[in-house]
N, C-alpha and C. Protein backbone atom coordinates (compact mmCIF):
# COMPACT_ATOMS: atom_id res chain seq x y z
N UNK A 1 125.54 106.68 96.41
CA UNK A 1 124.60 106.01 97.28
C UNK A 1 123.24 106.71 97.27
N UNK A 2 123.22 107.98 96.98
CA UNK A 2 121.97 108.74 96.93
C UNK A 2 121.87 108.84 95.61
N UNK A 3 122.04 108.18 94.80
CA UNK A 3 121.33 107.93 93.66
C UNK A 3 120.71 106.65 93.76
N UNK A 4 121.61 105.79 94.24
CA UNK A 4 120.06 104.20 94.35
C UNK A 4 118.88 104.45 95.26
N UNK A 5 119.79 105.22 96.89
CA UNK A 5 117.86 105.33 97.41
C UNK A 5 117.10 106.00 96.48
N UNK A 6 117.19 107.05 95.79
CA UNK A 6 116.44 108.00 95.07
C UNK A 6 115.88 106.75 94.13
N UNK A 7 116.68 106.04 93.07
CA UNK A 7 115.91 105.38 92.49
C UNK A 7 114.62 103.72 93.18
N UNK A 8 115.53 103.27 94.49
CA UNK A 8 114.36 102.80 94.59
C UNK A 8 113.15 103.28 95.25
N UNK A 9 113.44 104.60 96.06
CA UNK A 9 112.46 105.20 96.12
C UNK A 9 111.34 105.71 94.83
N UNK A 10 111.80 105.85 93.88
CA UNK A 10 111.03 106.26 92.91
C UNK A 10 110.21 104.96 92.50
N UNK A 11 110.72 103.47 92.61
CA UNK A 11 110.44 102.66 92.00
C UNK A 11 108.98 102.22 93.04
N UNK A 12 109.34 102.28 94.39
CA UNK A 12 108.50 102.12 95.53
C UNK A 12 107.04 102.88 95.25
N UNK A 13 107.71 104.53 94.73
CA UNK A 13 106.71 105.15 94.95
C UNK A 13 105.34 104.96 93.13
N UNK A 14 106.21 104.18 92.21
CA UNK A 14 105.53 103.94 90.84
C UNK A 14 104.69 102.85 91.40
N UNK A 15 105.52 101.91 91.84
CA UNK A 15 104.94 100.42 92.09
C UNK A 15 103.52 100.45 92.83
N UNK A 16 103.26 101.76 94.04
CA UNK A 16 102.37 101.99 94.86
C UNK A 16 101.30 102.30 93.98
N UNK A 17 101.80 103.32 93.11
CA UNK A 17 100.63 103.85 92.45
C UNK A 17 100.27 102.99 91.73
N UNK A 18 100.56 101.93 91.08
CA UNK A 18 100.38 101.26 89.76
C UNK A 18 99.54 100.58 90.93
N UNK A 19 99.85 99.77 92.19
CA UNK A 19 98.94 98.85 92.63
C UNK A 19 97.66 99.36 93.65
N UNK A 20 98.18 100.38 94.54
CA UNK A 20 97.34 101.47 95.66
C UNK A 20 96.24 102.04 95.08
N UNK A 21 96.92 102.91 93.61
CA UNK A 21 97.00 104.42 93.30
C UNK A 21 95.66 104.57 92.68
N UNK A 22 94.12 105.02 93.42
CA UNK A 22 92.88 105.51 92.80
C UNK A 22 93.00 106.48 91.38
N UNK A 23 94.64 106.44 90.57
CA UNK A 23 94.25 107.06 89.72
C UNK A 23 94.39 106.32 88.29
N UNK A 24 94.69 104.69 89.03
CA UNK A 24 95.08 103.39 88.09
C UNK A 24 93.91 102.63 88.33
N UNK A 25 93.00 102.58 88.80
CA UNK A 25 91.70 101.89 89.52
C UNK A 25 91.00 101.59 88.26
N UNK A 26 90.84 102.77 87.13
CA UNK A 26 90.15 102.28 86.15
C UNK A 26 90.51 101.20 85.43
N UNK A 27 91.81 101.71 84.92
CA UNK A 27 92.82 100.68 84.39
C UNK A 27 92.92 99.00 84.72
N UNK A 28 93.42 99.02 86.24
CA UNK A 28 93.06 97.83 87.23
C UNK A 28 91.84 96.83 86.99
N UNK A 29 90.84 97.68 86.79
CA UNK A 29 89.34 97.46 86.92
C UNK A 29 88.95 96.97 85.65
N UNK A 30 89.63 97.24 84.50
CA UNK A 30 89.37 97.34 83.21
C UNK A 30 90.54 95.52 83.06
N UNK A 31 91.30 95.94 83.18
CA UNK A 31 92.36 94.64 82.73
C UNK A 31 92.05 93.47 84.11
N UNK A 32 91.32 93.70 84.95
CA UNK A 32 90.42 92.66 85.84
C UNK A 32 89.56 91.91 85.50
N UNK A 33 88.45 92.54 84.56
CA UNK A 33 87.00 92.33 83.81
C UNK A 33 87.81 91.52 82.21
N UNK A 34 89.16 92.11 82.10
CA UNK A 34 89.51 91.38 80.60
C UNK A 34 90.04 89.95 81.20
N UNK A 35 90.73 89.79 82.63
CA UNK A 35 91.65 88.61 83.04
C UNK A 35 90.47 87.73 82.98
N UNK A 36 89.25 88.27 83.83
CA UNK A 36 88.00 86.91 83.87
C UNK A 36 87.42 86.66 83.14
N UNK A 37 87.22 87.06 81.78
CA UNK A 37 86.88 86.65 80.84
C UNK A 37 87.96 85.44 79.65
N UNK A 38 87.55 84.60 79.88
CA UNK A 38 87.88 83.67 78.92
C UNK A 38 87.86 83.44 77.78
N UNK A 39 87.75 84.49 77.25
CA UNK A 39 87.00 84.26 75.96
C UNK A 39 87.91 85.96 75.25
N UNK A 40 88.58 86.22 76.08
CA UNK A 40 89.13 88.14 75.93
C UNK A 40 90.60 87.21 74.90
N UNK A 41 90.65 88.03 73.55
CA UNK A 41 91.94 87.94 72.81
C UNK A 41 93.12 88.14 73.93
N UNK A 42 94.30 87.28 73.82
CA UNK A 42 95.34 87.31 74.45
C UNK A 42 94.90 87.17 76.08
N UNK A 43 94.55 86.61 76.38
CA UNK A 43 93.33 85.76 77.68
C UNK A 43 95.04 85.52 78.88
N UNK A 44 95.65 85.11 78.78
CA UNK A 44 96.90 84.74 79.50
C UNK A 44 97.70 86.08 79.84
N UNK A 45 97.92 87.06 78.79
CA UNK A 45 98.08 88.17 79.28
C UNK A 45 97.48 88.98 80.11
N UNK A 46 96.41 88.79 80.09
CA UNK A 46 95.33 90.21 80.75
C UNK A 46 95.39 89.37 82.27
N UNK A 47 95.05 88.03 82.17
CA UNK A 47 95.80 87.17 83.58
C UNK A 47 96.98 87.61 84.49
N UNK A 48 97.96 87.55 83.82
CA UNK A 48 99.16 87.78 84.07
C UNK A 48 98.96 89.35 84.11
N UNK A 49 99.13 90.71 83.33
CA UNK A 49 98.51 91.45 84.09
C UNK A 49 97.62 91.70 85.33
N UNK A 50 96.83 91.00 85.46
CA UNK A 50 96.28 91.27 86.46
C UNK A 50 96.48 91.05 87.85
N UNK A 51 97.48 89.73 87.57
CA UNK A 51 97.73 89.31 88.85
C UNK A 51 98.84 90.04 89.15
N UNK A 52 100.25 90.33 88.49
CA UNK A 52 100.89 91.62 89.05
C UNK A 52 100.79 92.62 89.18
N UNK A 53 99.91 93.41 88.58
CA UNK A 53 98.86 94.67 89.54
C UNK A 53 98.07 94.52 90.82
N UNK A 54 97.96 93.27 91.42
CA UNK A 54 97.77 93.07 92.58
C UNK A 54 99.27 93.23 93.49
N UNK A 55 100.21 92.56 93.26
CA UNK A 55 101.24 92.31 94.02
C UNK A 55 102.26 93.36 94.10
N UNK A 56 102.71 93.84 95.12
CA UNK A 56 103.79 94.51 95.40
C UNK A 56 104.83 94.19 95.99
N UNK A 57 105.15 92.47 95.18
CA UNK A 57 106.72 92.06 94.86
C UNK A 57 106.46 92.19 93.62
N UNK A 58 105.28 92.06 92.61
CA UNK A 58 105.29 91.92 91.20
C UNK A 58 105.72 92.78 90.13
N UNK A 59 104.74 93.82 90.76
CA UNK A 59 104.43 95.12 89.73
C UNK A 59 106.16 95.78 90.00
N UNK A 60 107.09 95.59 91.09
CA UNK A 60 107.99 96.34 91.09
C UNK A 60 109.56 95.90 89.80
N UNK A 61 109.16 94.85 90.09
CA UNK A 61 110.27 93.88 89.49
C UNK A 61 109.98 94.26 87.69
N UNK A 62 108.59 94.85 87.44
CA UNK A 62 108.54 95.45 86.30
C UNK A 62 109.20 96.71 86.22
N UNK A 63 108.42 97.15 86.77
CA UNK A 63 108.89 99.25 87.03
C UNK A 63 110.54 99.05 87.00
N UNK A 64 111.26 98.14 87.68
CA UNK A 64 112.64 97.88 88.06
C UNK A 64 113.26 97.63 86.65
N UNK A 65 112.40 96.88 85.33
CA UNK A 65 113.51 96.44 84.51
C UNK A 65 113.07 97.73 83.64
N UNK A 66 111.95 98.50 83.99
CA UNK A 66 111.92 99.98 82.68
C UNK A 66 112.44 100.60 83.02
N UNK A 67 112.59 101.09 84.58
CA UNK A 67 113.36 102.14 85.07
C UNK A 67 115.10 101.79 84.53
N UNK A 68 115.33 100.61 84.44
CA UNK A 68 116.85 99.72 84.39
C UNK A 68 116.68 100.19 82.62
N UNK A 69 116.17 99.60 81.91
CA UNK A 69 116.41 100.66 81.08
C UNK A 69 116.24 101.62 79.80
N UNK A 70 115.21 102.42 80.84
CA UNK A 70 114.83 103.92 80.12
C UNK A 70 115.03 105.41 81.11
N UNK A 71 115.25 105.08 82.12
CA UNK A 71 115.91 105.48 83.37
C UNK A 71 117.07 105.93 83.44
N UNK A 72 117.30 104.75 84.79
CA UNK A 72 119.14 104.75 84.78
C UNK A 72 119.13 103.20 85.68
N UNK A 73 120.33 102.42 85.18
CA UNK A 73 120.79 101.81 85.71
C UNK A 73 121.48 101.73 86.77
N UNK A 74 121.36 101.44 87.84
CA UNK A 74 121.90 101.34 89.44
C UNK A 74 123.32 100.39 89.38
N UNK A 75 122.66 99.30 89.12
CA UNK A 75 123.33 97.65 89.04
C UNK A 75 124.73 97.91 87.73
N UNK A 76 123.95 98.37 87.29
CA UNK A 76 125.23 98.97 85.73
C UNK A 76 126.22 99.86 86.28
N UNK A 77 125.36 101.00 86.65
CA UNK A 77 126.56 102.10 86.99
C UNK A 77 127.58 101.52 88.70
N UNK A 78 126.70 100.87 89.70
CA UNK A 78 127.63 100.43 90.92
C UNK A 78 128.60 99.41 90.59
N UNK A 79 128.42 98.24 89.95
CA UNK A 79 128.67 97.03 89.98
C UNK A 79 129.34 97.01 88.52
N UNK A 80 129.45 97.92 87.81
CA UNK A 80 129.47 97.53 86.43
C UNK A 80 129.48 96.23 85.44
N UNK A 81 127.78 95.37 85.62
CA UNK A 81 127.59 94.67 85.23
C UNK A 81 127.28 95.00 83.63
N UNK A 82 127.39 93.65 82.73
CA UNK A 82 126.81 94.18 81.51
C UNK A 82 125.55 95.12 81.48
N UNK A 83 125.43 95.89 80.41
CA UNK A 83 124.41 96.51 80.19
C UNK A 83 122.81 96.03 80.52
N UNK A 84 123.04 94.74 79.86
CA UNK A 84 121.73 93.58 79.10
C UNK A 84 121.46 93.18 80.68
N UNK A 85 122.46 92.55 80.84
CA UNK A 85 122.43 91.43 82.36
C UNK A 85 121.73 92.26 83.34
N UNK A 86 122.26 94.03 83.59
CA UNK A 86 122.22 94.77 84.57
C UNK A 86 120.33 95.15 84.15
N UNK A 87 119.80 95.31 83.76
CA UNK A 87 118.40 95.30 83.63
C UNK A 87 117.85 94.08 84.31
N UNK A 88 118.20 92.96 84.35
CA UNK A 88 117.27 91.65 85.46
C UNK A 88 117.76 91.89 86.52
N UNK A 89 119.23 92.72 87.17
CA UNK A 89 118.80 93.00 88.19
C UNK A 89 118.23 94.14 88.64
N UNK A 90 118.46 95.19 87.90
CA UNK A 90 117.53 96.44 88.34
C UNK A 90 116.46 95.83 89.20
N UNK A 91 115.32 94.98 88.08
CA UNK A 91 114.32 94.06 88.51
C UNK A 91 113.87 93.76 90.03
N UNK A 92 115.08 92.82 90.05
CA UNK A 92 115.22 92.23 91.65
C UNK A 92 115.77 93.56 92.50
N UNK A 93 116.40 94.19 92.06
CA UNK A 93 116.79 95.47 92.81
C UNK A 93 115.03 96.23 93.14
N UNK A 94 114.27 96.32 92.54
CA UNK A 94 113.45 97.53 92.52
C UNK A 94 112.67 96.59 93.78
N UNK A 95 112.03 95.37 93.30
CA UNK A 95 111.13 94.43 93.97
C UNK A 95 111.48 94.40 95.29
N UNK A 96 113.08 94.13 95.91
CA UNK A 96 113.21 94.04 96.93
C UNK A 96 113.60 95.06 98.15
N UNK A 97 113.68 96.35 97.34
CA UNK A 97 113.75 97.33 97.91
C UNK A 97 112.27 97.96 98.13
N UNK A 98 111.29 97.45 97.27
CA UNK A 98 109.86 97.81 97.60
C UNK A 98 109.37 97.16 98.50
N UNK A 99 109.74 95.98 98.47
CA UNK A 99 109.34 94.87 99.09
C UNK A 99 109.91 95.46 100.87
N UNK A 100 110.70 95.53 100.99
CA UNK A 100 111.46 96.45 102.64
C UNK A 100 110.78 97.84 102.85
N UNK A 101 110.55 98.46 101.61
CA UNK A 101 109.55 99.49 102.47
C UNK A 101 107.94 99.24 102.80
N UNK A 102 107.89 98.48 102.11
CA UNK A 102 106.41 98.29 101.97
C UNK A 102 106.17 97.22 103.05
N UNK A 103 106.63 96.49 103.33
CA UNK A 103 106.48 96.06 104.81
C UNK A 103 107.05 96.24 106.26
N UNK A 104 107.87 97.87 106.09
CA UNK A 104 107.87 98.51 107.12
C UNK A 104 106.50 99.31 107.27
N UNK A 105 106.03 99.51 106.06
CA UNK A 105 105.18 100.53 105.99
C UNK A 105 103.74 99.59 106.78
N UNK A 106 103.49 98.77 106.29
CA UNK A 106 102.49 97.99 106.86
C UNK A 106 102.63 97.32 108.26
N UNK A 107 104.10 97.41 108.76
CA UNK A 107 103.70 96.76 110.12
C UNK A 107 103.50 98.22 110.87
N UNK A 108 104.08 99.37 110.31
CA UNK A 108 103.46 100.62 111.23
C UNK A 108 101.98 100.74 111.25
N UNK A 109 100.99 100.38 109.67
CA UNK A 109 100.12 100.68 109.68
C UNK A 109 99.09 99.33 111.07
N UNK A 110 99.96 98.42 110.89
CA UNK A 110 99.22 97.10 111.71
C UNK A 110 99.48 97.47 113.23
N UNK A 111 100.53 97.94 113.58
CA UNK A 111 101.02 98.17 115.57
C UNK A 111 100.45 99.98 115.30
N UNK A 112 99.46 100.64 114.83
CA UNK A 112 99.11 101.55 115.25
C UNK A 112 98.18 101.91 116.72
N UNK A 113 98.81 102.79 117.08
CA UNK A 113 98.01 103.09 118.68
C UNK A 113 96.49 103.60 118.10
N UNK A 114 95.35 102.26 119.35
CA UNK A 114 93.99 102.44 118.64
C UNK A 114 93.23 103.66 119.33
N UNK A 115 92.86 104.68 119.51
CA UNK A 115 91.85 105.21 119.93
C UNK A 115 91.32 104.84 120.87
N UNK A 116 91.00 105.40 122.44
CA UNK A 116 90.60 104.86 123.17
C UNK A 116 88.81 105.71 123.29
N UNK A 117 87.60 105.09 123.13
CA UNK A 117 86.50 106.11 123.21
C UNK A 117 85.73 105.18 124.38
């Protein structure tokens, strides 16, 4: 059991950086300027990039099928699903376990006690 929190914690904490993380901003910024251009080789990709580097149901469900497998498999090793199969759910495994922290995390940041001056 403390090997899946560990991994979707890890996946939570990739997914943040890939979408949060000021040290992906260039990157972000760079495959942003390629999505709006129409005219950029492979034009649908840099789209599609771009729009799941915004999202944090998106970007996880990626991190989820590399971590699934170049990692370790969760879904494989608990459930002993096929190998192949057990990578789409890593996927949904990573997304929706990001997806539960990341909107605990935001309703703390939203009901924060304001400063009274």
């Amino acid at each position: 059991m403390t090997q899946l929190f560990l991994w979707v914690l890890l996946a939570y904490g990739m997914s943040n950086i890939l979408v949060y993380g000021s040290i992906f901003s260039g990157p972000r910024n760079a495959i942003n300027r390629w999505a709006e251009n129409e005219f950029t080789p492979f034009h649908s990709f840099w789209v599609f990039l771009s729009e799941m580097l915004k999202c944090m149901m998106c970007a996880p469900t990626w991190v989820g099928f590399f971590f699934g497998i170049f990692l370790y498999s969760p879904v494989h090793e608990f459930l002993e699903v096929n190998r192949y199969v057990s990578w789409f759910f890593d996927g949904m495994l990573a997304s929706g376990g990001t997806w539960a922290i990341n909107s605990i995390i935001e309703w703390f940041e939203e009901n924060r006690p304001q400063k009274n001056h």
